[in-house]
C-alpha atoms as a PDB file:
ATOM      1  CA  UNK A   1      -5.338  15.668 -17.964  1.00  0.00           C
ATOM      2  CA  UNK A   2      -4.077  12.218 -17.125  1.00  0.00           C
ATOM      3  CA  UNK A   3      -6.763   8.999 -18.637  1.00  0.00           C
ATOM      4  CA  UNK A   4      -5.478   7.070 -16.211  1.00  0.00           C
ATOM      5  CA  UNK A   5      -8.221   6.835 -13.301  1.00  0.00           C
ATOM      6  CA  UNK A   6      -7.142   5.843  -9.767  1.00  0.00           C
ATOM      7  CA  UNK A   7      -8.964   3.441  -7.250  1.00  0.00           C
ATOM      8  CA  UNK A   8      -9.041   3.433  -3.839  1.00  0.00           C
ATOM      9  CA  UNK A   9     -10.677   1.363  -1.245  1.00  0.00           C
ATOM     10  CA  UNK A  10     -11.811   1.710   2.169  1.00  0.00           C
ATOM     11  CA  UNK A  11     -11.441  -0.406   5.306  1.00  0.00           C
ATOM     12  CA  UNK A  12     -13.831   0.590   8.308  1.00  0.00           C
ATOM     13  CA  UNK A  13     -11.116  -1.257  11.085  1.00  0.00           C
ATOM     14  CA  UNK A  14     -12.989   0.298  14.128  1.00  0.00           C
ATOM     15  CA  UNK A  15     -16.746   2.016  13.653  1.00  0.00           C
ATOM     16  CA  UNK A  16     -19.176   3.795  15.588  1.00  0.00           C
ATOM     17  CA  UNK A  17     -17.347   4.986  18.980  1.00  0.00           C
ATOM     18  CA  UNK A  18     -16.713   8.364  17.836  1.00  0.00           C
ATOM     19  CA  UNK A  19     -17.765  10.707  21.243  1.00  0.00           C
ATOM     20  CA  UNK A  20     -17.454  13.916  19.069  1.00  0.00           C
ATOM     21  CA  UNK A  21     -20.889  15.719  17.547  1.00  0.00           C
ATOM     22  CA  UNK A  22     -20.379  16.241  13.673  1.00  0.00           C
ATOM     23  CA  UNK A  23     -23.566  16.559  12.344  1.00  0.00           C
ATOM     24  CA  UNK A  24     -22.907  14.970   8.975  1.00  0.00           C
ATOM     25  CA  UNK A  25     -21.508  11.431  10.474  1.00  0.00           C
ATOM     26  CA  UNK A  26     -23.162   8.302  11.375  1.00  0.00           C
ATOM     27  CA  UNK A  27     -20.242   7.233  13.449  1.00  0.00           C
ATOM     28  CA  UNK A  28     -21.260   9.344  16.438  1.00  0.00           C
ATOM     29  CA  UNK A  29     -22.845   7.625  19.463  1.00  0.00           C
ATOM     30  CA  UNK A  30     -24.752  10.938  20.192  1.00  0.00           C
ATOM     31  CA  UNK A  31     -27.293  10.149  17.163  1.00  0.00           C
ATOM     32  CA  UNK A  32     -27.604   6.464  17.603  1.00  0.00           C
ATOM     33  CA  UNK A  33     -27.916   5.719  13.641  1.00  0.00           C
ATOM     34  CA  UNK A  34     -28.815   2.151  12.913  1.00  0.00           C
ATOM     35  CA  UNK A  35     -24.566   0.941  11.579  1.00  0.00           C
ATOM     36  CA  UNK A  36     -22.541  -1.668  13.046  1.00  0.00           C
ATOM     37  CA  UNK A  37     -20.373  -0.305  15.710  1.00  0.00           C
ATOM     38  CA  UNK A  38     -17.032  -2.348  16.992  1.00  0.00           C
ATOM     39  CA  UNK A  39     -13.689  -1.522  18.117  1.00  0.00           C
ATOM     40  CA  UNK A  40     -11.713  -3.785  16.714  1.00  0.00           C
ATOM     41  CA  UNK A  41     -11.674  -5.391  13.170  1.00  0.00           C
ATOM     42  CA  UNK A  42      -9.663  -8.508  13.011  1.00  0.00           C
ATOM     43  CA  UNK A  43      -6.345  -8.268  11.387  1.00  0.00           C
ATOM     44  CA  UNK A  44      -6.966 -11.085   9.290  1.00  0.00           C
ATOM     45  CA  UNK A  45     -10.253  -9.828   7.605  1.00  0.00           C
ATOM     46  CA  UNK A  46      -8.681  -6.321   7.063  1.00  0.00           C
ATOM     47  CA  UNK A  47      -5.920  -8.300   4.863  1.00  0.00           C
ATOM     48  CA  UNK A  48      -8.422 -10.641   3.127  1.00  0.00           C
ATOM     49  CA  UNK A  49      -9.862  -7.097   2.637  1.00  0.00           C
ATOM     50  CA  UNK A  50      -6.797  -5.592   1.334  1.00  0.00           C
ATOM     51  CA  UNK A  51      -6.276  -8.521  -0.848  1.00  0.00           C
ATOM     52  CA  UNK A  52      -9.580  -8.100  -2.338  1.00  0.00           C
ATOM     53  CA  UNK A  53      -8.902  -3.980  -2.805  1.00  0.00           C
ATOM     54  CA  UNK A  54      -5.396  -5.335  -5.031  1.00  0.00           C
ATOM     55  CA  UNK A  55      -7.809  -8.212  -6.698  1.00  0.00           C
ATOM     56  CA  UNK A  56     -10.335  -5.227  -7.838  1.00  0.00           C
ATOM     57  CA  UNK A  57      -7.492  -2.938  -9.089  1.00  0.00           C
ATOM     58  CA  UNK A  58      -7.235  -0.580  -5.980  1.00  0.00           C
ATOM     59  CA  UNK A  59      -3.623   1.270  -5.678  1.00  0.00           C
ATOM     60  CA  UNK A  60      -4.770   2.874  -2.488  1.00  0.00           C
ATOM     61  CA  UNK A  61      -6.367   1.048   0.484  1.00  0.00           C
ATOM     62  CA  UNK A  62      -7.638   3.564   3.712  1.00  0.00           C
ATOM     63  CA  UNK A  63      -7.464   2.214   7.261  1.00  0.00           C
ATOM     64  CA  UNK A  64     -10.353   4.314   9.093  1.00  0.00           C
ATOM     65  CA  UNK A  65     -11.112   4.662  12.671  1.00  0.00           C
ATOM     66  CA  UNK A  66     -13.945   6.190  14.524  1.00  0.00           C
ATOM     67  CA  UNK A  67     -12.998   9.051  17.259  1.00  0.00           C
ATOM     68  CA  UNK A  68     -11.640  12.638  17.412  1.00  0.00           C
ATOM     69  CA  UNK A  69      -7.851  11.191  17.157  1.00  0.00           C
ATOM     70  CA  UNK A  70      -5.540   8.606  17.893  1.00  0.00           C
ATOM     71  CA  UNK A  71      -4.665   7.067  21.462  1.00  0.00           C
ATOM     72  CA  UNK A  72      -2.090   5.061  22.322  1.00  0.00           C
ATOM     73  CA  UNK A  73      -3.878   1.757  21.959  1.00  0.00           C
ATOM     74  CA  UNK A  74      -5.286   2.963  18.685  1.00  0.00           C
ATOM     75  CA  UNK A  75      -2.175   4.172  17.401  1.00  0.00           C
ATOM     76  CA  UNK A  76      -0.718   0.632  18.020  1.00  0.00           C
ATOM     77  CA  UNK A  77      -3.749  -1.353  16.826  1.00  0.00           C
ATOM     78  CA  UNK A  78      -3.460   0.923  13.036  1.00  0.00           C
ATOM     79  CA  UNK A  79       0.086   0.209  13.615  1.00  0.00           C
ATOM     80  CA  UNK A  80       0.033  -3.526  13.726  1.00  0.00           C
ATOM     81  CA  UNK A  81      -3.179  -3.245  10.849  1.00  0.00           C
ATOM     82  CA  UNK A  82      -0.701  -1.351   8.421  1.00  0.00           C
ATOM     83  CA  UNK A  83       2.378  -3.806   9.286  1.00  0.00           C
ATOM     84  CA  UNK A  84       0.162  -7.004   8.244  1.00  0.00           C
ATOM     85  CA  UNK A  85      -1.366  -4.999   4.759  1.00  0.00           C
ATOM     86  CA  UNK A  86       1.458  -4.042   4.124  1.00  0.00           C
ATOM     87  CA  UNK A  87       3.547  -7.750   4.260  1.00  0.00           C
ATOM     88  CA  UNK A  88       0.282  -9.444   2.566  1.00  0.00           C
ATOM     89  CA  UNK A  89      -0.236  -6.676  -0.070  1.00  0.00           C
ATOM     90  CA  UNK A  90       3.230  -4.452  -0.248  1.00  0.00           C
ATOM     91  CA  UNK A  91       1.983  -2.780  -3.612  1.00  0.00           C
ATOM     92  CA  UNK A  92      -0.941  -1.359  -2.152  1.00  0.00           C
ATOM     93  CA  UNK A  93      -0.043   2.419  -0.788  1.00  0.00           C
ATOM     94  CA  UNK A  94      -1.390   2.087   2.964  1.00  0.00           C
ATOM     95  CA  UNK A  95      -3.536   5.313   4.137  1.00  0.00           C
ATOM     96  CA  UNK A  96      -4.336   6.017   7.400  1.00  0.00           C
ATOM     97  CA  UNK A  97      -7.839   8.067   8.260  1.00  0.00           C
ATOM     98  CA  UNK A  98      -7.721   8.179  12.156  1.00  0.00           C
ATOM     99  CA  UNK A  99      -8.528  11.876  12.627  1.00  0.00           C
ATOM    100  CA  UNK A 100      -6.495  14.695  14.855  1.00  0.00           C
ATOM    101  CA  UNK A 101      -3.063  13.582  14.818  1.00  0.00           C
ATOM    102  CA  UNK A 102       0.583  14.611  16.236  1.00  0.00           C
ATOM    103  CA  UNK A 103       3.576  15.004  14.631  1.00  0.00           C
ATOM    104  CA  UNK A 104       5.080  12.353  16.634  1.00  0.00           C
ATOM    105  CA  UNK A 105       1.903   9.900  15.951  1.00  0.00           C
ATOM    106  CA  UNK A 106       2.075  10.157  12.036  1.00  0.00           C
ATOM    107  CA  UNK A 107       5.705   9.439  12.439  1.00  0.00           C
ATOM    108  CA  UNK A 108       4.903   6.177  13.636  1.00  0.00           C
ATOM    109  CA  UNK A 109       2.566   5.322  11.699  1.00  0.00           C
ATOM    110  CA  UNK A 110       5.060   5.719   8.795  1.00  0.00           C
ATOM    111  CA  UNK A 111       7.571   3.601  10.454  1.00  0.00           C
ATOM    112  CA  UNK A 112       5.001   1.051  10.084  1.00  0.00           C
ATOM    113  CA  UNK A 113       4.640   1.261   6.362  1.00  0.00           C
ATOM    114  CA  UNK A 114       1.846   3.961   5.993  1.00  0.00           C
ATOM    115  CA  UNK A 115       2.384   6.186   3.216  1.00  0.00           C
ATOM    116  CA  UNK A 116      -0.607   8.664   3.294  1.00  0.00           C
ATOM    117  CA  UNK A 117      -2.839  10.382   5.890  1.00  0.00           C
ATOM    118  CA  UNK A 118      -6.056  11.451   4.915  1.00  0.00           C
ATOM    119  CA  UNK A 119      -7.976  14.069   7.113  1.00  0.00           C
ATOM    120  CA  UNK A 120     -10.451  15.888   5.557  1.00  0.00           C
ATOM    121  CA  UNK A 121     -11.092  19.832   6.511  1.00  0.00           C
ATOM    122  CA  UNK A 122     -15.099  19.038   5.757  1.00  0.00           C
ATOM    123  CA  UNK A 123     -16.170  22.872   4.867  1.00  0.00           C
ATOM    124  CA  UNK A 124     -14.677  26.369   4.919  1.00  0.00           C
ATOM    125  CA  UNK A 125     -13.582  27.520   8.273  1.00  0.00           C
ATOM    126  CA  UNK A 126     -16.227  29.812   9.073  1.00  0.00           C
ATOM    127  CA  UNK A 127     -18.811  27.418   8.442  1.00  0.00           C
ATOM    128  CA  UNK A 128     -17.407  25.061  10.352  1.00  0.00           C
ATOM    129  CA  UNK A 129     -19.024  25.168  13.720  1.00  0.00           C
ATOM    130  CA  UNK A 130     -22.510  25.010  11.886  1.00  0.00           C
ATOM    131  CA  UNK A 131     -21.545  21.456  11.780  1.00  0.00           C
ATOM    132  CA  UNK A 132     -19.289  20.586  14.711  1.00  0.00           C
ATOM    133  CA  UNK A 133     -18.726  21.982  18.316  1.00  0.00           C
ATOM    134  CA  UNK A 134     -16.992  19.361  20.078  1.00  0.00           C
ATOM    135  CA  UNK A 135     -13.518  20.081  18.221  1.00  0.00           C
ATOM    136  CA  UNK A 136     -12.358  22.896  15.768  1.00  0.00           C
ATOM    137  CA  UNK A 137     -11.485  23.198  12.155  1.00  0.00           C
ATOM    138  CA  UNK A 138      -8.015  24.695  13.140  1.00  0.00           C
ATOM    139  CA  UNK A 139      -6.776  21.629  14.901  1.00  0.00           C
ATOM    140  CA  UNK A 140      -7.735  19.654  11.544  1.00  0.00           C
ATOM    141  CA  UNK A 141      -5.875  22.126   9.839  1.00  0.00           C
ATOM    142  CA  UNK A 142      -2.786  21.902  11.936  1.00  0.00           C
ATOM    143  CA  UNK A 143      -3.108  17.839  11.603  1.00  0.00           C
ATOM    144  CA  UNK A 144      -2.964  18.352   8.130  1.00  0.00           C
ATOM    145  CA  UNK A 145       0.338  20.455   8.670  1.00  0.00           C
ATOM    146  CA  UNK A 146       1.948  17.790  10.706  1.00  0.00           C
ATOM    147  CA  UNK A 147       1.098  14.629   8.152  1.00  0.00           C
ATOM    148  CA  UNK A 148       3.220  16.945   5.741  1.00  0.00           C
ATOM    149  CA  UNK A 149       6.151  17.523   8.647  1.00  0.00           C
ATOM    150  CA  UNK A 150       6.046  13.907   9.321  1.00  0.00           C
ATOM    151  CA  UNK A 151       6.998  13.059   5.229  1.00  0.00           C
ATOM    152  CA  UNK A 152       3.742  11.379   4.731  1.00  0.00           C
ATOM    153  CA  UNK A 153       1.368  12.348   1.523  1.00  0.00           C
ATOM    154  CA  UNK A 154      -1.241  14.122   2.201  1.00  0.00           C
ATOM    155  CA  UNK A 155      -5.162  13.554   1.792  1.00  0.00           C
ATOM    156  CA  UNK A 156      -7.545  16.257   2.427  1.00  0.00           C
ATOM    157  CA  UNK A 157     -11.027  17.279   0.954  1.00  0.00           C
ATOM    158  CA  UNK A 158     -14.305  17.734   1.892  1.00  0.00           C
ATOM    159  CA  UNK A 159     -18.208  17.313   1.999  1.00  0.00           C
ATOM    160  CA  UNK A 160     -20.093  19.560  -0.235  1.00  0.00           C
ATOM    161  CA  UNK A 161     -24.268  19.516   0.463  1.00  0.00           C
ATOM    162  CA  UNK A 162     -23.844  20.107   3.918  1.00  0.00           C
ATOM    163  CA  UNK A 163     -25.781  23.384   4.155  1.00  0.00           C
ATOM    164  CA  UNK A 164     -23.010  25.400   3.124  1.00  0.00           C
ATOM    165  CA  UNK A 165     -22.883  28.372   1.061  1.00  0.00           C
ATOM    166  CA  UNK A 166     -21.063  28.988  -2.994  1.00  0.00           C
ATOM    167  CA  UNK A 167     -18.722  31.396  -0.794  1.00  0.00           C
ATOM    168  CA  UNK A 168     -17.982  28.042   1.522  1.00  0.00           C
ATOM    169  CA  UNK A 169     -16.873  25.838  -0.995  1.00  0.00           C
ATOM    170  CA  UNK A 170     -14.671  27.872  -2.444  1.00  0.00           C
ATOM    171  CA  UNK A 171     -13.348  28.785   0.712  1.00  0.00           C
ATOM    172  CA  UNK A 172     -12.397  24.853   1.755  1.00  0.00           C
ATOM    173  CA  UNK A 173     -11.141  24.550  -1.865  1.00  0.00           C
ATOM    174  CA  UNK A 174      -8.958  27.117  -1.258  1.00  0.00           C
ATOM    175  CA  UNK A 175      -7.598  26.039   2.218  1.00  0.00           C
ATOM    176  CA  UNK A 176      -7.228  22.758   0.628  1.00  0.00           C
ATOM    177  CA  UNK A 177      -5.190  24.250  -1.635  1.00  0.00           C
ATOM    178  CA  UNK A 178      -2.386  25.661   0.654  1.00  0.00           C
ATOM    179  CA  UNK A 179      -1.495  22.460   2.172  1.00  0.00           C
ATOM    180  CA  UNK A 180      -0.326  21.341  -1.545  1.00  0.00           C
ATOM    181  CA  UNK A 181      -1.989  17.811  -0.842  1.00  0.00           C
ATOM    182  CA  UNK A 182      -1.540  14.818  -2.925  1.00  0.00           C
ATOM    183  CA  UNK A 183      -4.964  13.848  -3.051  1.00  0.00           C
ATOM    184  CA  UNK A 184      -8.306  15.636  -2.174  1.00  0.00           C
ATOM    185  CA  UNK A 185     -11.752  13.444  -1.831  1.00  0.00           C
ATOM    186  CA  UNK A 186     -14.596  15.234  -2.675  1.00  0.00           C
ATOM    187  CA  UNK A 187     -17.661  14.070  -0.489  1.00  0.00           C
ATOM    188  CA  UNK A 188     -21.460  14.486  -1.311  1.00  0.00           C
ATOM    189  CA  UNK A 189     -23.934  14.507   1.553  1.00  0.00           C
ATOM    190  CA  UNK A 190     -25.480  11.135   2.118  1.00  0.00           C
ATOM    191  CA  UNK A 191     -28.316  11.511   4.663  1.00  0.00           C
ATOM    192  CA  UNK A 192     -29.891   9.432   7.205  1.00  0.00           C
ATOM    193  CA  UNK A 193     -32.947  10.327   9.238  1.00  0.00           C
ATOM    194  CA  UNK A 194     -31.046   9.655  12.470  1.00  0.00           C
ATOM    195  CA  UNK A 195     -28.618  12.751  11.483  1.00  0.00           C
ATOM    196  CA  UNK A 196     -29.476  16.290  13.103  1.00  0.00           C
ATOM    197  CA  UNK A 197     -28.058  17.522   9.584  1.00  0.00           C
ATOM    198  CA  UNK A 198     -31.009  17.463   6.672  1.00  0.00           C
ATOM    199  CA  UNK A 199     -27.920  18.766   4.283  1.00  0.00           C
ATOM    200  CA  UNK A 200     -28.869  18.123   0.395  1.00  0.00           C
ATOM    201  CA  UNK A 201     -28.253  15.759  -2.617  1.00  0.00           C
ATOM    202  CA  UNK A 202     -26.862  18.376  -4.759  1.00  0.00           C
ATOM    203  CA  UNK A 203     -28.053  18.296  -8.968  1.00  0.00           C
ATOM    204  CA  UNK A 204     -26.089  17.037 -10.518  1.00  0.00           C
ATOM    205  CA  UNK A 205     -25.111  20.139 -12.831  1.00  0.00           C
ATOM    206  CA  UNK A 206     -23.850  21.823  -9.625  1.00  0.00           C
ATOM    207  CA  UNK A 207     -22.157  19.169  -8.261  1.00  0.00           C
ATOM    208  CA  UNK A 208     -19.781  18.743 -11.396  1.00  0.00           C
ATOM    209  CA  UNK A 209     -19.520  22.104 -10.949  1.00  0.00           C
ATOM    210  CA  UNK A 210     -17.810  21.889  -8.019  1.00  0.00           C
ATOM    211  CA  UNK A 211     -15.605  18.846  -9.267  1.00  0.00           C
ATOM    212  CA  UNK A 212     -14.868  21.603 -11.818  1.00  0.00           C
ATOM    213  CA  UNK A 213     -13.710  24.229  -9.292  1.00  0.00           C
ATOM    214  CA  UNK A 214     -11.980  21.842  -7.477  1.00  0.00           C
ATOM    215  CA  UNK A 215     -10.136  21.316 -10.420  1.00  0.00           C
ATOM    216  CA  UNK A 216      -9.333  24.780 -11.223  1.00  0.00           C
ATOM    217  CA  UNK A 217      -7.898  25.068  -7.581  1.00  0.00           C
ATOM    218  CA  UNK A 218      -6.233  22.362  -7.874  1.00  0.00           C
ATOM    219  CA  UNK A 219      -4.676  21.926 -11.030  1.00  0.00           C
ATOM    220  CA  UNK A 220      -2.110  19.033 -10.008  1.00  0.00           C
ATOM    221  CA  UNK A 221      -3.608  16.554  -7.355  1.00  0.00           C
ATOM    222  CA  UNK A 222      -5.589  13.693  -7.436  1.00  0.00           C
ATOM    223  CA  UNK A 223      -9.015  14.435  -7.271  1.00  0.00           C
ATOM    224  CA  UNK A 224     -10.778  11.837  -5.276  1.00  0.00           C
ATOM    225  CA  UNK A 225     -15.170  11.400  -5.768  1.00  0.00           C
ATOM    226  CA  UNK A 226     -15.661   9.465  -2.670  1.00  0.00           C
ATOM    227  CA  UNK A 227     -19.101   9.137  -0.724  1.00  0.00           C
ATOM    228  CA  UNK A 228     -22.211  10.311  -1.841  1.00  0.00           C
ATOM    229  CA  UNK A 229     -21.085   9.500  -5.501  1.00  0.00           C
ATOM    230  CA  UNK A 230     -24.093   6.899  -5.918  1.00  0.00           C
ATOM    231  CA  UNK A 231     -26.686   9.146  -4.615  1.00  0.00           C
ATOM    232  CA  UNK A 232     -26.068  11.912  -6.373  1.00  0.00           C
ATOM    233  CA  UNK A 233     -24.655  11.040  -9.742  1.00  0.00           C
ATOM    234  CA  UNK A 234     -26.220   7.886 -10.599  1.00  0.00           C
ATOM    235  CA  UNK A 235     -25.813   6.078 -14.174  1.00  0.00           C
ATOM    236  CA  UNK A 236     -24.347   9.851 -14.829  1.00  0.00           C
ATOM    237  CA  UNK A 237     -21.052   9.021 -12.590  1.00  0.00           C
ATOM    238  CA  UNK A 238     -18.276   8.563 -15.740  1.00  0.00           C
ATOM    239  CA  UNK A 239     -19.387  12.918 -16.276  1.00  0.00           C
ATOM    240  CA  UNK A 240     -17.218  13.322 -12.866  1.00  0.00           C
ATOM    241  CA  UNK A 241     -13.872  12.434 -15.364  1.00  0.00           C
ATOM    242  CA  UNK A 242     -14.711  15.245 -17.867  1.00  0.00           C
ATOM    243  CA  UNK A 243     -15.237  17.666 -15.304  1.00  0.00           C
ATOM    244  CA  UNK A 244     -12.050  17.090 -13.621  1.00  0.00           C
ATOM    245  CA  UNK A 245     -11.878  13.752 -11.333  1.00  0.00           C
ATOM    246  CA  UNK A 246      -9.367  11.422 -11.565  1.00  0.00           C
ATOM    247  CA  UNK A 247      -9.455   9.137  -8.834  1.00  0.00           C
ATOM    248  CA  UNK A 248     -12.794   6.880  -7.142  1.00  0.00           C
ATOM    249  CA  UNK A 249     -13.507   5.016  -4.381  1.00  0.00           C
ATOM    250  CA  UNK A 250     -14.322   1.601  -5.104  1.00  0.00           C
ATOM    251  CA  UNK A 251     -16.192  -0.939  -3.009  1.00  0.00           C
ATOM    252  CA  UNK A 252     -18.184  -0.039   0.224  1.00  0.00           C
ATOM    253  CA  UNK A 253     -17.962   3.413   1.943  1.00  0.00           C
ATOM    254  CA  UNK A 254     -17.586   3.011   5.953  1.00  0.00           C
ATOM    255  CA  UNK A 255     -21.716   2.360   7.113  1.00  0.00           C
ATOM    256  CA  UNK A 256     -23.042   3.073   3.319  1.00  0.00           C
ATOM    257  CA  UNK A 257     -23.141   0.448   0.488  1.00  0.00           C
ATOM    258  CA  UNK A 258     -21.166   0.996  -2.591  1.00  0.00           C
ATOM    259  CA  UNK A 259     -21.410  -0.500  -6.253  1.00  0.00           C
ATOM    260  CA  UNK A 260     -19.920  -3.338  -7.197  1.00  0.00           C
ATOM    261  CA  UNK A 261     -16.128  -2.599  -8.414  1.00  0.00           C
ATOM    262  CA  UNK A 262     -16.734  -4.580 -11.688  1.00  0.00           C
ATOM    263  CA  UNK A 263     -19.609  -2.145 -12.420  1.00  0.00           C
ATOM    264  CA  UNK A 264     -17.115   0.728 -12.023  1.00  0.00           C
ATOM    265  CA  UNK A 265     -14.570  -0.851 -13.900  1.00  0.00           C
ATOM    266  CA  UNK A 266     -17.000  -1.223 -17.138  1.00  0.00           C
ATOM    267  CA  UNK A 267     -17.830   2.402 -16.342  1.00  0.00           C
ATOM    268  CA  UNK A 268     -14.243   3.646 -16.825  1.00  0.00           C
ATOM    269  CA  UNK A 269     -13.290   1.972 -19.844  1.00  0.00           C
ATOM    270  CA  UNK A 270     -16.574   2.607 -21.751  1.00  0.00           C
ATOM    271  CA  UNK A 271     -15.679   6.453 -20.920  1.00  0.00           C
ATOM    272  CA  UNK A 272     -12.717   5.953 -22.676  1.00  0.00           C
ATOM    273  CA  UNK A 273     -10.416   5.787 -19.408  1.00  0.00           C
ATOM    274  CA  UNK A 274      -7.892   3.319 -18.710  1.00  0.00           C
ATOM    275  CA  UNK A 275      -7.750   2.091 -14.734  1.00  0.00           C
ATOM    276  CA  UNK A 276      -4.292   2.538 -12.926  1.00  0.00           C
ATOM    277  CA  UNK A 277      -2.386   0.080 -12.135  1.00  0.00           C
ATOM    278  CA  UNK A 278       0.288   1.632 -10.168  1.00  0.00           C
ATOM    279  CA  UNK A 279      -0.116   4.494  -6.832  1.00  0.00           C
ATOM    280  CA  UNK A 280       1.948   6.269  -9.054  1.00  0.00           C
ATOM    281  CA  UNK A 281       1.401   6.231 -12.501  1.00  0.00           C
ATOM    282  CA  UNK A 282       0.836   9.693 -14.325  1.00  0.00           C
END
């Protein structure tokens, strides 16, 4: 494998609306966690944002919303979001995270300079509705199918700790798998006491584990450890490289503090990895 270790950052443009009843997220109104909720993010501090991502060495920069899917008056507000990164800060590759989407939708967003859609499966499908009733894992599958119709990379993972079974896993891993993504973030449960979902901080030994058989699965993407990183692998984070990672998230998470990107920069090279400096570097 590739030394080269990618970095990614997250922008939360519009936080704790969402009206559906996933178990694992803080966005939803229905559990009333303590996070700053808005709809709108100004433009300009998602670009000084964005310009920060570029400063720390991000490639990839994620424009999240909160809600089951896009709107029209979403759709436009990511829209005009992805237009202003992407004149401020053209070499960053512009993701959009905005959940259920249409072919027609991701289309657009394209037009307006995004080059990735990220929409996670969360768990295997039979699990699924342990975790969520308001919408089902087949319509995130079938989003997933149109991000690839529309030409748009694709960015799809998953949270492992969330109850789930060995058998689970496996199963997501391998769903994952037949959408031939780009990129796949791999999520560790972070809880909070307003969550209906107790879940579990996995050991660490298992959790590489899993960054293992994610690898195995997936032999060529980019294998993203996103949230729950901190919690769970602590001053034992640069392990996630040998076992198969080869991508981070950088920075904040969307209602979780992150470490600081310097931190994470010393972490990579004293590991004997060298950061990216390009989306697409191999």
């Amino acid at each position: 494998m590739s030394k080269k270790i990618f970095l990614c950052a997250i922008s939360n443009i519009s936080s704790g609306h969402c009206l559906e009843d996933c178990k694992f997220c803080t966005q939803s109104v229905k559990y009333a966690a303590a996070i700053e909720r808005f709809y709108h993010k100004p433009i300009e501090k998602i670009v000084q944002e964005a310009k920060a991502a570029r400063d720390r060495f991000a490639v990839g920069f994620c424009l999240v919303t909160a809600g089951k899917g896009l709107d029209e008056k979403s759709l436009r507000f990511v829209c005009e979001a992805a237009e202003a990164v992407k004149r401020e800060v053209p070499e960053l590759n512009i993701i959009a995270c905005n959940g259920t989407a249409s072919y027609e939708q991701l289309t657009t967003l394209k037009n307006s300079g995004v080059g990735s859609y990220n929409h996670n499966l969360e768990t295997s499908e039979s699990f699924y509705p342990q975790i969520c009733s308001t919408h089902s894992w087949r319509e995130r599958y079938e989003t997933c199918e149109n991000v690839k119709k529309a030409g748009l990379n694709l960015c799809t993972g998953g949270i492992f700790g969330l109850g789930e079974s060995l058998e689970d896993r496996v199963s997501m891993l391998e769903a994952v798998a037949s959408l031939e993504p780009a990129s796949v973030p791999i999520n560790f449960y972070h809880s909070n006491e307003a969550l209906p979902l107790r879940g579990e901080t996995l050991p660490i030994e298992e959790a590489l584990g899993m960054i293992k058989t994610a690898r195995e699965i997936l032999p060529k993407q980019r294998i993203m450890v996103a949230g729950g990183r901190e919690v769970t692998f602590g001053s034992r984070d640069s392990e996630i490289f040998a076992a198969g990672a080869n991508a981070i998230v950088i920075g904040d998470y969307l209602t979780t503090s992150g470490t600081d990107p310097l931190r994470d920069h010393r972490m990579i090279e004293e590991a004997g990895y060298e950061i990216a400096k390009e989306c697409n570097e191999h």
